[in-house]
PDB file of N, CA and C in Angstrom:
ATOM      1  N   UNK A   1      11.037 -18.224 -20.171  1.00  0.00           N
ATOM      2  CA  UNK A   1       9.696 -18.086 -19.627  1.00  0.00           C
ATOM      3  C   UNK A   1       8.762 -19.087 -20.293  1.00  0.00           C
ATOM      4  N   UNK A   2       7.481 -19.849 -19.238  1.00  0.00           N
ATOM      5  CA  UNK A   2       7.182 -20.516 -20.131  1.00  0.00           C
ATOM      6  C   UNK A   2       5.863 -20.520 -20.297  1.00  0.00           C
ATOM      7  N   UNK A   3       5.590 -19.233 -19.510  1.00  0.00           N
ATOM      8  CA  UNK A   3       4.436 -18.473 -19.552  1.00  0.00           C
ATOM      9  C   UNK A   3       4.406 -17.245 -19.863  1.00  0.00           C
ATOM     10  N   UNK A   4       3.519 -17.187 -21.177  1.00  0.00           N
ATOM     11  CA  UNK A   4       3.799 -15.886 -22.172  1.00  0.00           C
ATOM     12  C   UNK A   4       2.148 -15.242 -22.322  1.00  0.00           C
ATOM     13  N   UNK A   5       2.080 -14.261 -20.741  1.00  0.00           N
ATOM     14  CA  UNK A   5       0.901 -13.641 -20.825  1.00  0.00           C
ATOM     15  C   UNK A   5       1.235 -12.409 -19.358  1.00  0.00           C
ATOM     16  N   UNK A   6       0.211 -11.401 -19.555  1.00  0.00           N
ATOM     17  CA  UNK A   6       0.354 -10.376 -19.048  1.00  0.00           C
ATOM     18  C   UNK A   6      -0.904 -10.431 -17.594  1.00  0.00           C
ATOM     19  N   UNK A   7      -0.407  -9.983 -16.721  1.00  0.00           N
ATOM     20  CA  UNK A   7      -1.057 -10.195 -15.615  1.00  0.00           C
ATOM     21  C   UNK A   7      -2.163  -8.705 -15.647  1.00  0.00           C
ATOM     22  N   UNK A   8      -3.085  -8.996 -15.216  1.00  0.00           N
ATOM     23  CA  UNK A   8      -4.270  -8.135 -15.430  1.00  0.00           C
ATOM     24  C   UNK A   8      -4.564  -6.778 -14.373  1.00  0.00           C
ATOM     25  N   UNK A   9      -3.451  -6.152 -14.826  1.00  0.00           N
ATOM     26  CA  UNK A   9      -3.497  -4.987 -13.909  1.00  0.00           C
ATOM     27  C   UNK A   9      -2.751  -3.956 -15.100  1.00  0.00           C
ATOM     28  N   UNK A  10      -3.214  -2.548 -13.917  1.00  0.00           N
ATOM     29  CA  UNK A  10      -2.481  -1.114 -14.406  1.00  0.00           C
ATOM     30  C   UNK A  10      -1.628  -0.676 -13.572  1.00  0.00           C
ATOM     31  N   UNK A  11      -0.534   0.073 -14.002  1.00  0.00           N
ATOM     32  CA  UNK A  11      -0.037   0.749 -12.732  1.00  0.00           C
ATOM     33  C   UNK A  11       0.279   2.397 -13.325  1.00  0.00           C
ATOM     34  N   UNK A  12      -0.338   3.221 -11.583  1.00  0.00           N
ATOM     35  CA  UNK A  12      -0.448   4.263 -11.989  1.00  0.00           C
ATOM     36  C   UNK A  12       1.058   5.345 -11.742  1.00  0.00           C
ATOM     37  N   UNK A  13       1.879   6.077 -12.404  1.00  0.00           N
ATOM     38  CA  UNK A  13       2.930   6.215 -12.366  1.00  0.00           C
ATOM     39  C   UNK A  13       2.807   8.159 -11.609  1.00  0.00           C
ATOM     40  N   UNK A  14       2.938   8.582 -10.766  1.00  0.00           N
ATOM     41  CA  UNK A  14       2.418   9.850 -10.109  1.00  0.00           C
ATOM     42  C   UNK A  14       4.076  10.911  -9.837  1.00  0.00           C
ATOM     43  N   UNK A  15       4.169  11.715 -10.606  1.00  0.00           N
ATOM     44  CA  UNK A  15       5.163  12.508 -10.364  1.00  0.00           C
ATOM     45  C   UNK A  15       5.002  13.648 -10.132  1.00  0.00           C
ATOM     46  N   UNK A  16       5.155  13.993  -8.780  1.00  0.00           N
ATOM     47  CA  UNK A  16       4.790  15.982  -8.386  1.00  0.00           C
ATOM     48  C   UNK A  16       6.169  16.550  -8.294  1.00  0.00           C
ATOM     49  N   UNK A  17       6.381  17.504  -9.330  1.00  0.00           N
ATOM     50  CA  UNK A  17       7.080  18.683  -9.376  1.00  0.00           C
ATOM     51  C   UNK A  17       7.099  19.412  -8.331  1.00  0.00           C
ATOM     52  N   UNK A  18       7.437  19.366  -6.934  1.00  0.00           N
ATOM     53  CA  UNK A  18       7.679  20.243  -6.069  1.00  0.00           C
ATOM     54  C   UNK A  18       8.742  20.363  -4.999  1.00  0.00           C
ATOM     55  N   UNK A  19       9.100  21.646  -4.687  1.00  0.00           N
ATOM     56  CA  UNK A  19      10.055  22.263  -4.452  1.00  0.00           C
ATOM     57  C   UNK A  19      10.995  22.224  -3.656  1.00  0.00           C
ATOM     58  N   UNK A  20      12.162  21.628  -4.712  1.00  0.00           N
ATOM     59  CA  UNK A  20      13.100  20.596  -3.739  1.00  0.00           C
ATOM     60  C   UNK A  20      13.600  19.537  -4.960  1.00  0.00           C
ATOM     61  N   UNK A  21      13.058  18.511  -4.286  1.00  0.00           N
ATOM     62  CA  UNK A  21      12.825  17.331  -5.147  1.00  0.00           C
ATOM     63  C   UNK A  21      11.400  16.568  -5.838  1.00  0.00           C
ATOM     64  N   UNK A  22      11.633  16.084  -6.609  1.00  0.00           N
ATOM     65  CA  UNK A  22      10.484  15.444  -7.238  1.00  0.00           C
ATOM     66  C   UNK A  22       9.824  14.582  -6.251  1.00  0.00           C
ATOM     67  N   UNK A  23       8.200  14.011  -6.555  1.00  0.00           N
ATOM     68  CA  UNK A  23       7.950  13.428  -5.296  1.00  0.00           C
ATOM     69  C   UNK A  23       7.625  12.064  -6.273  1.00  0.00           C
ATOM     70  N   UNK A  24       8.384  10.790  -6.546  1.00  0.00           N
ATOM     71  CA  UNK A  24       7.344   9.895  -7.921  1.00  0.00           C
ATOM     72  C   UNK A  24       6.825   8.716  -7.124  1.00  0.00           C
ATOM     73  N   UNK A  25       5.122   8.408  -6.898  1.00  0.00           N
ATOM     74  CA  UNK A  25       4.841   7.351  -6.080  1.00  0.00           C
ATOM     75  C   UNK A  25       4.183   6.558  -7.912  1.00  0.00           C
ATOM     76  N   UNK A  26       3.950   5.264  -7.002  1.00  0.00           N
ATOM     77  CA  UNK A  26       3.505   3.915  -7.901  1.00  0.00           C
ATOM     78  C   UNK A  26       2.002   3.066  -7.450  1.00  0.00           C
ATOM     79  N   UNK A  27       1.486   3.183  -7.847  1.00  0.00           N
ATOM     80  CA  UNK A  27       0.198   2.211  -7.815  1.00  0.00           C
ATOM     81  C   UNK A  27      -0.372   1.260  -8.758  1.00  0.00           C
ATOM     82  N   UNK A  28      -0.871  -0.013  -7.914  1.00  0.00           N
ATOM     83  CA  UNK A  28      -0.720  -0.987  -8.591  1.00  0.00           C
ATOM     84  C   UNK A  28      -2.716  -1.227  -9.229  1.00  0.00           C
ATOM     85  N   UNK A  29      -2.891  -0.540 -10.384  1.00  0.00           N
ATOM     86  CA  UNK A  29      -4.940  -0.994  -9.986  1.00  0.00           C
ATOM     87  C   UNK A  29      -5.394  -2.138 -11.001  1.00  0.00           C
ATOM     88  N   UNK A  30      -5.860  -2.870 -10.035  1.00  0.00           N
ATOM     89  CA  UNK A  30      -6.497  -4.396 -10.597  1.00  0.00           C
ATOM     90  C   UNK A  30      -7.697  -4.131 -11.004  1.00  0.00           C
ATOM     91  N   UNK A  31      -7.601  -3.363 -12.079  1.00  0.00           N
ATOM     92  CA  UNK A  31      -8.724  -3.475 -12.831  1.00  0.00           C
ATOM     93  C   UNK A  31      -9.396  -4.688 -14.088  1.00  0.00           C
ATOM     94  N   UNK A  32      -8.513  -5.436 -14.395  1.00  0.00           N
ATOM     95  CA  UNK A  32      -8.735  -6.721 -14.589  1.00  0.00           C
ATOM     96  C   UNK A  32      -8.340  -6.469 -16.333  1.00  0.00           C
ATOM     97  N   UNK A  33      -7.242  -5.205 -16.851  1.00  0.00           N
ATOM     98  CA  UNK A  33      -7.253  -4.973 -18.106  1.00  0.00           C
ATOM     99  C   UNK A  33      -5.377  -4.957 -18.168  1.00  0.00           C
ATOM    100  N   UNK A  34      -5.151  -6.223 -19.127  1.00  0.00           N
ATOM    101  CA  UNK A  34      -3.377  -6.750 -19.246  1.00  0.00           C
ATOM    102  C   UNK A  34      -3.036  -6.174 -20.835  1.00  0.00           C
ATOM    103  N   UNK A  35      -2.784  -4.632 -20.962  1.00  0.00           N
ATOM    104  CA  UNK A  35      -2.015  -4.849 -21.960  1.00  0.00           C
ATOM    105  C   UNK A  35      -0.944  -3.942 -21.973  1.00  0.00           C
ATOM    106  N   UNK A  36      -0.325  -4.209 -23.541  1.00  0.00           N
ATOM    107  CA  UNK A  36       1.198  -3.125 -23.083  1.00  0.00           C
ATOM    108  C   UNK A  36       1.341  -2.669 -24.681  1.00  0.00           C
ATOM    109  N   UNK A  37       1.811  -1.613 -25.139  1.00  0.00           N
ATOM    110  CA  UNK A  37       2.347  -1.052 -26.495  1.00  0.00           C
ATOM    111  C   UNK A  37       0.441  -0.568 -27.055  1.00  0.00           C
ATOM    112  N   UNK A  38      -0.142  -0.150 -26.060  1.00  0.00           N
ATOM    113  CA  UNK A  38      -1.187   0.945 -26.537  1.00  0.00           C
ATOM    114  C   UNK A  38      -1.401   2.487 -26.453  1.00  0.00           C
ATOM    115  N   UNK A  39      -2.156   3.015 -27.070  1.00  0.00           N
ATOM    116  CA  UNK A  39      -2.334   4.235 -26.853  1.00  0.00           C
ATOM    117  C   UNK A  39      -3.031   4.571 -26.228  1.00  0.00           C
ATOM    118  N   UNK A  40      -3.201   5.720 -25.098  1.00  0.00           N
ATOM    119  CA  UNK A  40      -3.590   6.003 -23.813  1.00  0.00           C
ATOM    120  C   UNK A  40      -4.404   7.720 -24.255  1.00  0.00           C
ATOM    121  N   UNK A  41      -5.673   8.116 -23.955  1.00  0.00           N
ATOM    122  CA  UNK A  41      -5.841   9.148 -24.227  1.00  0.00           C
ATOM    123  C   UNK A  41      -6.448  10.000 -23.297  1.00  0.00           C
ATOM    124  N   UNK A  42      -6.724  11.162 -23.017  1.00  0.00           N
ATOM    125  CA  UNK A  42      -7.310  11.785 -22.010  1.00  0.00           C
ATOM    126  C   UNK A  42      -8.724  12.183 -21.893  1.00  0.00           C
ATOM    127  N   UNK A  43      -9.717  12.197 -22.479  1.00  0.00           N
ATOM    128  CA  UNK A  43     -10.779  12.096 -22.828  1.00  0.00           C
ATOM    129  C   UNK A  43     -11.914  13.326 -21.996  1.00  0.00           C
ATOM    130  N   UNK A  44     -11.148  13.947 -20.927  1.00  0.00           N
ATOM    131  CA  UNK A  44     -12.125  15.243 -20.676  1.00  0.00           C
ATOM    132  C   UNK A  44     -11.159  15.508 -19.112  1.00  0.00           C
ATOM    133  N   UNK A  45     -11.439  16.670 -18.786  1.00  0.00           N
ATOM    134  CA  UNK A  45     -11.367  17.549 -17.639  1.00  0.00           C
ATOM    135  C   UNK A  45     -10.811  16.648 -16.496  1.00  0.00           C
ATOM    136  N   UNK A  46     -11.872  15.065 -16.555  1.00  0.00           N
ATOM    137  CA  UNK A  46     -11.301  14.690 -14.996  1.00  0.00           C
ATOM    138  C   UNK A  46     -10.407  13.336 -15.286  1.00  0.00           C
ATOM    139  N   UNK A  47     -10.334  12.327 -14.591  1.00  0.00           N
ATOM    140  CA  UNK A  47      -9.361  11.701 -14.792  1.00  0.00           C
ATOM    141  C   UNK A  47      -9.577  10.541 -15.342  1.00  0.00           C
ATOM    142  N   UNK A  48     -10.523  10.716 -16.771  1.00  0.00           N
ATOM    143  CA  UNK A  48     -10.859   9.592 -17.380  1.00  0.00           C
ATOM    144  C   UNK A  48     -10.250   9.788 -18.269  1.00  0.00           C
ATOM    145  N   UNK A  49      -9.584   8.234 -19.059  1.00  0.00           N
ATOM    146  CA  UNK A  49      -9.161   7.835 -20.336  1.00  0.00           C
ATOM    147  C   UNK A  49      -9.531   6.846 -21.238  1.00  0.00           C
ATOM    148  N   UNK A  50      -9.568   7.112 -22.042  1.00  0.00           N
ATOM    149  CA  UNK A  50      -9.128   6.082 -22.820  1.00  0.00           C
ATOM    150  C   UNK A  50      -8.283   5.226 -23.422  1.00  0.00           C
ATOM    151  N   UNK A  51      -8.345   3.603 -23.415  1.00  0.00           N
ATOM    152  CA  UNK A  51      -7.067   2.925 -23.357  1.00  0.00           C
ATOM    153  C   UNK A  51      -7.111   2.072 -24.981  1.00  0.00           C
ATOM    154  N   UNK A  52      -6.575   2.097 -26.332  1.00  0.00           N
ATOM    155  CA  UNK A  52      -7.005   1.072 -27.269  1.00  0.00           C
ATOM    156  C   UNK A  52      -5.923   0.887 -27.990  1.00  0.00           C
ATOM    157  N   UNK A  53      -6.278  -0.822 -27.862  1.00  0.00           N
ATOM    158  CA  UNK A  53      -5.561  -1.923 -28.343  1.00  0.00           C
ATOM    159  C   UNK A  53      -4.034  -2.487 -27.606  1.00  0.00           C
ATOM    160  N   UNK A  54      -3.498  -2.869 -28.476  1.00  0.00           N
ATOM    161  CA  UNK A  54      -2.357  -3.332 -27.345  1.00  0.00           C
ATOM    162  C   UNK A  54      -1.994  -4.958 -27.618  1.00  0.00           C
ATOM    163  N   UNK A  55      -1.121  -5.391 -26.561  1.00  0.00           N
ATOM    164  CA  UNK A  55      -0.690  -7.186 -27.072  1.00  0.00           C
ATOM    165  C   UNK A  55      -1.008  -7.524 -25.472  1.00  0.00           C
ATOM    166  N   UNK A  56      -1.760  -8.894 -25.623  1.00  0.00           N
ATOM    167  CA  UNK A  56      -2.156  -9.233 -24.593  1.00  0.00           C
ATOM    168  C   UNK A  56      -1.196 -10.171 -24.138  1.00  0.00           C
ATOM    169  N   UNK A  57      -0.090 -10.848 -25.359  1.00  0.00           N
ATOM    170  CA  UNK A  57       0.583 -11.578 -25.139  1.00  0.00           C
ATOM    171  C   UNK A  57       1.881 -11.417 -26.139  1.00  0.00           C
ATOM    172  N   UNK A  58       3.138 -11.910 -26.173  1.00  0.00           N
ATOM    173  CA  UNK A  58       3.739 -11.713 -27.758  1.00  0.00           C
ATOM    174  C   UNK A  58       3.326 -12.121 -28.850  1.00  0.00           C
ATOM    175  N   UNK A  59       2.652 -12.956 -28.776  1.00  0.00           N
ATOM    176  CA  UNK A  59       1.870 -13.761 -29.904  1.00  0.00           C
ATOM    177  C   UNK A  59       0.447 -13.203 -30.127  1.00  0.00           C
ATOM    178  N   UNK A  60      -0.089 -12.231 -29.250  1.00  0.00           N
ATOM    179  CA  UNK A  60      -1.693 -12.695 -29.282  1.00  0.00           C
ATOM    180  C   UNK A  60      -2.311 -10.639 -29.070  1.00  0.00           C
ATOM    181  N   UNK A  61      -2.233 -10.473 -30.228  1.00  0.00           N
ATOM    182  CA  UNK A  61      -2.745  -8.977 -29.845  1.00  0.00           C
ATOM    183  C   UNK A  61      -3.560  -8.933 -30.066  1.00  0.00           C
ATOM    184  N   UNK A  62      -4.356  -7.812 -29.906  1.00  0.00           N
ATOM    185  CA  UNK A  62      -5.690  -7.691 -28.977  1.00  0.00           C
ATOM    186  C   UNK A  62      -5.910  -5.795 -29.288  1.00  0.00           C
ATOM    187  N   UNK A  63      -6.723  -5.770 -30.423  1.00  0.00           N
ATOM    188  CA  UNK A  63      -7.776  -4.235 -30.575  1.00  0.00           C
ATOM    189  C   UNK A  63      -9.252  -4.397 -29.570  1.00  0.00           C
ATOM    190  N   UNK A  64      -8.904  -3.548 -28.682  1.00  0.00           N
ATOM    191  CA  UNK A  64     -10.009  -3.574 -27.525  1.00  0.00           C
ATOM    192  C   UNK A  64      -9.980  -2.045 -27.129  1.00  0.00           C
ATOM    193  N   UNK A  65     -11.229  -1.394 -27.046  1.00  0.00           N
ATOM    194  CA  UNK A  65     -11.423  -0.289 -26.514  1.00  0.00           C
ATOM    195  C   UNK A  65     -11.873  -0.267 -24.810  1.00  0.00           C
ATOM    196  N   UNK A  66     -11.006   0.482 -24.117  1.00  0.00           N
ATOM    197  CA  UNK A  66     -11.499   0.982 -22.558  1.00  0.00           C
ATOM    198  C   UNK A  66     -11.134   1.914 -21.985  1.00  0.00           C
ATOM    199  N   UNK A  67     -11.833   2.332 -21.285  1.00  0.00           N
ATOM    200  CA  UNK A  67     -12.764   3.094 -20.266  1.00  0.00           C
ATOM    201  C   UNK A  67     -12.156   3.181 -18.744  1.00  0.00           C
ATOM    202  N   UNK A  68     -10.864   4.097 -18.818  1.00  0.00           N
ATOM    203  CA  UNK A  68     -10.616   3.910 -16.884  1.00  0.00           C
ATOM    204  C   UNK A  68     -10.979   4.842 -16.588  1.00  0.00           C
ATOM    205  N   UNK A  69     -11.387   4.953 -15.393  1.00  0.00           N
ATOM    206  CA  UNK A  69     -11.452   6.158 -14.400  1.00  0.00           C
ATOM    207  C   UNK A  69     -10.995   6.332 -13.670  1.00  0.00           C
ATOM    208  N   UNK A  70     -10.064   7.492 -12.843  1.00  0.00           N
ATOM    209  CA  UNK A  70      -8.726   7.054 -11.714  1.00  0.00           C
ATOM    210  C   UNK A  70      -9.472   8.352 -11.018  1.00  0.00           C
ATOM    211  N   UNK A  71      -9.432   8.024  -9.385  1.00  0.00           N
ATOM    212  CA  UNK A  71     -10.041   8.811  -9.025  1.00  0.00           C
ATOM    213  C   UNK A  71      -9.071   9.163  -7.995  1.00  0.00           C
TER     214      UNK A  71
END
């Protein structure tokens, strides 16, 4: 590879437990935030989190605090 950077999206991973089989869909949200090996937190009742730190690249990490909201 000779491009060593993360493309600026989330993807949302959705698995319903119901009866039968599992149902697991994928979404892709361009929210304009590329990282990977952070911690993800839940931050209240609805479907906001918090996302901090992470490697933006193999070489190039990156302590950044954010703010998603998945609605």
């Amino acid at each position: 590879l000779t491009l060593d950077s993360r493309p600026p999206r989330l993807f949302r991973l959705r698995i319903e437990l119901l009866q039968g089989s599992p149902l697991l869909s994928c979404e892709t949200l361009d929210t304009g935030i590329s990282i990977s090996s952070a911690i993800i937190s839940r931050t209240g009742p609805t479907h906001r989190y918090i996302i901090l730190g992470g490697y933006q690249s193999d070489s190039k990490k990156r302590m950044e605090c954010s703010t998603v909201i998945l609605d």
